[in-house]
C-alpha atoms as a PDB file:
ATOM      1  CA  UNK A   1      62.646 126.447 -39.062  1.00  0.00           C
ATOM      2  CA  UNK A   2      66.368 127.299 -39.736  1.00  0.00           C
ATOM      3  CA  UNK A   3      67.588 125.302 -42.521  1.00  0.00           C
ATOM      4  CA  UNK A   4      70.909 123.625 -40.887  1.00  0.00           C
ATOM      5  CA  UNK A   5      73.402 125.223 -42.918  1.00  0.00           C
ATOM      6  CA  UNK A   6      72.159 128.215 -40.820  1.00  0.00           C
ATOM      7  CA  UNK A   7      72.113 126.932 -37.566  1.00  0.00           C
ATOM      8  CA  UNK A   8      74.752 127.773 -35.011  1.00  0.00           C
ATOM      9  CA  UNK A   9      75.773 124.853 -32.264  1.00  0.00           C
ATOM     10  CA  UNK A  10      79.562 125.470 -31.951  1.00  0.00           C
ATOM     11  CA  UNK A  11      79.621 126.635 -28.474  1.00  0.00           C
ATOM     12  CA  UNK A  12      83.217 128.059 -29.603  1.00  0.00           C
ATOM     13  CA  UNK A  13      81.655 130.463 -31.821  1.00  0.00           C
ATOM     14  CA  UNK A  14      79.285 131.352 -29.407  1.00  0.00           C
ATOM     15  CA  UNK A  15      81.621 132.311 -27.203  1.00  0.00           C
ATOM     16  CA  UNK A  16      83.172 134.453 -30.254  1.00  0.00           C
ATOM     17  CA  UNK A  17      80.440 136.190 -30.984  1.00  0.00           C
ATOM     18  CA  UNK A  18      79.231 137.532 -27.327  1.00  0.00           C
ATOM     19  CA  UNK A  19      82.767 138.558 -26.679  1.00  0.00           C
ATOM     20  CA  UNK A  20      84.334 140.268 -29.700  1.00  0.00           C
ATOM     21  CA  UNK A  21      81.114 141.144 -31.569  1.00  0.00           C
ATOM     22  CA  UNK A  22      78.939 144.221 -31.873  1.00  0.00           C
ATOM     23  CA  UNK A  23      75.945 144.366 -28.977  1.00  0.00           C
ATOM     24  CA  UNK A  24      72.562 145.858 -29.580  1.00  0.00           C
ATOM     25  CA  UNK A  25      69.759 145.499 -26.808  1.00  0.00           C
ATOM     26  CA  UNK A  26      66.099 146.447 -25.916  1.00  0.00           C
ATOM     27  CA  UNK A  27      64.369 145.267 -23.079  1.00  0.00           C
ATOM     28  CA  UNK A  28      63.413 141.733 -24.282  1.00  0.00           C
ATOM     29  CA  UNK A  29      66.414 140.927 -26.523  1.00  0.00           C
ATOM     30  CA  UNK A  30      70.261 141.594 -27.078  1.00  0.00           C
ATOM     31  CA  UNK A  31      71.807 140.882 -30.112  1.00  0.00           C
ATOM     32  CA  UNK A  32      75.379 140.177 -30.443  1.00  0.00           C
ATOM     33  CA  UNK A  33      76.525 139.748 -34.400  1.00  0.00           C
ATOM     34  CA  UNK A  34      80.481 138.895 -35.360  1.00  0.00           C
ATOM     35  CA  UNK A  35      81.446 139.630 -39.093  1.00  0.00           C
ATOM     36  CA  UNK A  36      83.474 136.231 -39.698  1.00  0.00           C
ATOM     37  CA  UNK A  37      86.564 136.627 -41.858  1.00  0.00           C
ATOM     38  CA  UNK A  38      85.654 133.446 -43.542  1.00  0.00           C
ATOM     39  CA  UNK A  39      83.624 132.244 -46.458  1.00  0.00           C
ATOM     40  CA  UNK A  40      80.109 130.476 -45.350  1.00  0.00           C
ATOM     41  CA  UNK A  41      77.037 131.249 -45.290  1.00  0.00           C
ATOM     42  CA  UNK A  42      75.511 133.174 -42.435  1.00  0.00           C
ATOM     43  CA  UNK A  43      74.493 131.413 -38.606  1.00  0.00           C
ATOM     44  CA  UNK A  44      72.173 131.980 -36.259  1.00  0.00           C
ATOM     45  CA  UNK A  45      71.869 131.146 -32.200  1.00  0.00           C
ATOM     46  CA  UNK A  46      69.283 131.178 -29.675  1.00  0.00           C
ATOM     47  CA  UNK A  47      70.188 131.507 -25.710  1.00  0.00           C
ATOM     48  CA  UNK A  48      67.222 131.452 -23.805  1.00  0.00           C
ATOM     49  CA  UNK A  49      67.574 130.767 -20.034  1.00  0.00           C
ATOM     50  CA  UNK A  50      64.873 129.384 -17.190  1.00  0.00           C
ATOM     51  CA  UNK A  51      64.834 133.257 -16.560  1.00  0.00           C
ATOM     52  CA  UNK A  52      62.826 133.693 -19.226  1.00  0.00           C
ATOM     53  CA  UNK A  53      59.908 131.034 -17.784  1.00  0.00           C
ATOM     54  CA  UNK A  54      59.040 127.136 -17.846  1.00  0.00           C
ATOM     55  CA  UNK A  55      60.103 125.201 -20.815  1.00  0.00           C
ATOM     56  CA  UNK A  56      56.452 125.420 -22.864  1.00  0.00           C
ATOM     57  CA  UNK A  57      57.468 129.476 -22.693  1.00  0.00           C
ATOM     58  CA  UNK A  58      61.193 129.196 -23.325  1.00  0.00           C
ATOM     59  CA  UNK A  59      60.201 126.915 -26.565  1.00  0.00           C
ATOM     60  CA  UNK A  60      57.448 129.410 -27.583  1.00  0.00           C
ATOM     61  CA  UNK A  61      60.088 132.446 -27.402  1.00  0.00           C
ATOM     62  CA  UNK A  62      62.536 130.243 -29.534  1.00  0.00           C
ATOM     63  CA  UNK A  63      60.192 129.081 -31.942  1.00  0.00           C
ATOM     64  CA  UNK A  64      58.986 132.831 -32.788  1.00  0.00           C
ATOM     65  CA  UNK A  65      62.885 133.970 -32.562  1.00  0.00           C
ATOM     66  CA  UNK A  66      63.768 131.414 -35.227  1.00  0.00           C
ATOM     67  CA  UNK A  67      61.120 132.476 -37.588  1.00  0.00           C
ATOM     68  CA  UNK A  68      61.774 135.964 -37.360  1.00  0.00           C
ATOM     69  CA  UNK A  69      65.750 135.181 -37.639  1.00  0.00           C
ATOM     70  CA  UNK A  70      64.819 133.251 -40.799  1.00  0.00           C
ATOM     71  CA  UNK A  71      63.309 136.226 -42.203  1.00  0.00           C
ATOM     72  CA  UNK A  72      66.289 138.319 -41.253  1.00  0.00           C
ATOM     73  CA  UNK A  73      68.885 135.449 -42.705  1.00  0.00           C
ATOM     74  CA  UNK A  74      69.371 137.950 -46.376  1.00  0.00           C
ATOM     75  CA  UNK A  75      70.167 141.255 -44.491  1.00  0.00           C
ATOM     76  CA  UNK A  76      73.403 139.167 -42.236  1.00  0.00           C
ATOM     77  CA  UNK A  77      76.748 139.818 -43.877  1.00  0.00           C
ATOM     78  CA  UNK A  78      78.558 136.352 -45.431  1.00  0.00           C
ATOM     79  CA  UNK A  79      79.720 134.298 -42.553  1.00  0.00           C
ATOM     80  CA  UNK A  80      78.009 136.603 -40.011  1.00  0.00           C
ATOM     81  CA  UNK A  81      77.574 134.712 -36.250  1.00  0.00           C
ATOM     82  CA  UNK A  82      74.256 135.972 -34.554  1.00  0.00           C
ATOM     83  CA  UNK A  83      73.503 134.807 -31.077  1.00  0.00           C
ATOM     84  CA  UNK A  84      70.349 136.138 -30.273  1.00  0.00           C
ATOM     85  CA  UNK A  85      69.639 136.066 -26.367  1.00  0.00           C
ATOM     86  CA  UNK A  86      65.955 136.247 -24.709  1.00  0.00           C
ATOM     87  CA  UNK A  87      65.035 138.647 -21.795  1.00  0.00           C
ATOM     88  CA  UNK A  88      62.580 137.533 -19.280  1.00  0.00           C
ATOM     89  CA  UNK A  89      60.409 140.078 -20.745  1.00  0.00           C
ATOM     90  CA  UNK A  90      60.358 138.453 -24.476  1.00  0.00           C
ATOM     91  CA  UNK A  91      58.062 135.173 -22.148  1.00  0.00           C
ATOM     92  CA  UNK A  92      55.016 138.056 -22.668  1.00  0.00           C
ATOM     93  CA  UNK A  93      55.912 139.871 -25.948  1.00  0.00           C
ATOM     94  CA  UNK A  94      53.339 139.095 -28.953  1.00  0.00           C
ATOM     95  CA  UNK A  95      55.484 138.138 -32.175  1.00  0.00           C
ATOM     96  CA  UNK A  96      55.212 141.485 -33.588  1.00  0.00           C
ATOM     97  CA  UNK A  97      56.903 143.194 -30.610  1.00  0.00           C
ATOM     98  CA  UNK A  98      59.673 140.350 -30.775  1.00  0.00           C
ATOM     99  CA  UNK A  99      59.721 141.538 -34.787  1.00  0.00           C
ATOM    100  CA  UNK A 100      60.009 145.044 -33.925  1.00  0.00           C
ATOM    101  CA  UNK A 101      62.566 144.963 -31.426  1.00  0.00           C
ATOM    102  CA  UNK A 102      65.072 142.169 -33.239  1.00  0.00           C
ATOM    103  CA  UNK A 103      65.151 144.490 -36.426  1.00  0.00           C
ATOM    104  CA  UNK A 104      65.675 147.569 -34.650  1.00  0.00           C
ATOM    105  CA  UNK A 105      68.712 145.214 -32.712  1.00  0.00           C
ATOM    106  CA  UNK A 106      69.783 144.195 -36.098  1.00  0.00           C
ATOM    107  CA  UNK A 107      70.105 147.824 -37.274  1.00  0.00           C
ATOM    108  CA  UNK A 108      72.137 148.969 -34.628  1.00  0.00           C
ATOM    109  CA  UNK A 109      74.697 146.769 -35.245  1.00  0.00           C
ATOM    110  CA  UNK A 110      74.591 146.318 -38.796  1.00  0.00           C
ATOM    111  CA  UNK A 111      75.776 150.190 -38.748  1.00  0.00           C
END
């Protein structure tokens, strides 16, 4: 789980952060990260449609997204905004393929 401090629900900065911030994709995820200018500690959101499959499969795809993002949480710049959005493909990716392909996102546009 993603301690709250961490947790992005301002749709605002959602918003922000698909529009004006760096893209990275594979075929199960796409990763949009804004550097904030502020001071704060680094968030992280989740977007994952009915695309994706029922809700017992969108939860499962969130639930291995937010551990992974967790793991990620010391390579973010401060006040970094991460919206991390599912494919229908992640529905039948194991967690190690969803690992694989969010830190190859996350070095694309960390760069």
């Amino acid at each position: 789980m993603l301690p709250p401090v961490h947790r992005l629900t301002d749709p605002d900065s959602f918003r922000v952060a698909v529009r004006q911030g760096r893209r990275a994709g594979s075929s199960r995820l796409v990763v949009h990260l804004w550097q904030g200018d502020g001071a704060g500690p680094a968030r992280v959101g989740f977007v994952v449609s009915k695309a994706v499959g029922p809700a017992v499969v969108r939860n499962r795809v969130k639930r291995r997204l937010r551990h992974l993002a967790r793991e990620s949480l010391g390579e973010l710049p401060g006040a970094a905004v991460l919206v991390v959005r599912a494919n229908p493909a992640a529905a039948e990716a194991t967690y190690q393929e969803l690992g694989a392909d969010l830190d190859r996102c996350l070095q694309r546009v960390s760069s």
